[in-house]
Protein backbone atom coordinates (compact mmCIF):
# COMPACT_ATOMS: atom_id res chain seq x y z
CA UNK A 1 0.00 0.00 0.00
CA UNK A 2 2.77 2.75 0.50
CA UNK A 3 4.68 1.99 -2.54
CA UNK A 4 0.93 3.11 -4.32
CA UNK A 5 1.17 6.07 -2.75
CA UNK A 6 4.63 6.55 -3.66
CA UNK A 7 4.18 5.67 -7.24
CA UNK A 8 1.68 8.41 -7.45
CA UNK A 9 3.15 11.18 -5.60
CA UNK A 10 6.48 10.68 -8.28
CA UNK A 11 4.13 10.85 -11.25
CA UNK A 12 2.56 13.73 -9.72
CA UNK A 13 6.00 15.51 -8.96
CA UNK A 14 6.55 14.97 -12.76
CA UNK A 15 3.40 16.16 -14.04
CA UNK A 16 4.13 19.50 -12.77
CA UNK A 17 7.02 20.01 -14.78
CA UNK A 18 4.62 19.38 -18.23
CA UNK A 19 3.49 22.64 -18.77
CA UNK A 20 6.56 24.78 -18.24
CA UNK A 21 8.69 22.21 -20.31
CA UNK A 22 6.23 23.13 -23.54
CA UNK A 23 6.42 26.30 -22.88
CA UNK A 24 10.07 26.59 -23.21
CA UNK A 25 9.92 23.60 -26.19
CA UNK A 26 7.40 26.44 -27.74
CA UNK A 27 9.90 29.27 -27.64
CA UNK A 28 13.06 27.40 -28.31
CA UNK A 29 11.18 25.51 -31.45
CA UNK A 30 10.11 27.98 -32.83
CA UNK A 31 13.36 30.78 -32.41
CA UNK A 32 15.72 27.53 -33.63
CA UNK A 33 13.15 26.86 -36.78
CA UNK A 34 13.54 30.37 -37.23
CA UNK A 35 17.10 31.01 -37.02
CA UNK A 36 17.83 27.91 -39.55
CA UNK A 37 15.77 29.12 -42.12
CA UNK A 38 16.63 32.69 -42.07
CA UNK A 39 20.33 31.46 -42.28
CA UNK A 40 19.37 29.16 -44.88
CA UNK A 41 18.01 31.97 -46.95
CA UNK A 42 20.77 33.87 -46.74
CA UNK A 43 23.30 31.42 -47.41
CA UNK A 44 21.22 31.10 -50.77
CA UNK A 45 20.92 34.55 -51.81
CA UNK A 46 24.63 35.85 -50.48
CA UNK A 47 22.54 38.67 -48.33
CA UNK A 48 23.88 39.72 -44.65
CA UNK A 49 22.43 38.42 -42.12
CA UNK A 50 19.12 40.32 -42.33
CA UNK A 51 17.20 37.02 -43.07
CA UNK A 52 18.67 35.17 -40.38
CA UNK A 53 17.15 38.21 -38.07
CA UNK A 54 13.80 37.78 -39.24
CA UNK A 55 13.40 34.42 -39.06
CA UNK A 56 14.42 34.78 -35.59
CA UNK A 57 12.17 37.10 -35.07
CA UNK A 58 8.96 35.27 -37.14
CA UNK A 59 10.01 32.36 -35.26
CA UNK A 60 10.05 33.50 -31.72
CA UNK A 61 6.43 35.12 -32.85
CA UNK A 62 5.39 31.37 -34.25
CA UNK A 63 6.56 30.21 -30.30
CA UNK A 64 4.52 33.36 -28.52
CA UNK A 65 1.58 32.29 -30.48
CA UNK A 66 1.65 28.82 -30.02
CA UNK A 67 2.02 29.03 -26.58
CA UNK A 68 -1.03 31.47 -26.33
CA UNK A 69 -3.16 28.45 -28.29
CA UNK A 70 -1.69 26.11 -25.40
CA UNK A 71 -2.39 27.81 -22.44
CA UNK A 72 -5.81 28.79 -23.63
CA UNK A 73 -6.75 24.67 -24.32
CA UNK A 74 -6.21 24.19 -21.00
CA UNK A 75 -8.76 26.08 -19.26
């Protein structure tokens, strides 16, 4: 009976780290998706690094949004 109890309060203790752990998968996703294909497109068209800023920037946007449709699912 007390390894039940212990079984549940680890699964528990783990659960709790879920949310924040998308959150941060969310923002690092979507600024890494971002920074690869901005840098892709420049290293395509020869440009400075202008691309590579964008994309960051689109992609840390993509990660803000996404974690705005996640948070408001779980209400």
């Amino acid at each position: 009976m007390k390894n039940d109890d212990k079984n549940k309060y680890d699964s528990s203790m783990w659960e709790g780290f879920a949310v924040p752990g998308q959150v941060v998968a969310y923002i690092l996703g979507g600024a890494a998706l971002g920074l690869l294909a901005g840098h892709f497109i420049d290293d395509r068209l020869h440009s400075s690094p202008i691309a590579t800023f964008i994309g960051l920037l689109l992609g840390l946007a993509a990660g803000v949004y996404a974690i705005l449709r996640f948070v408001s699912s779980l209400k």
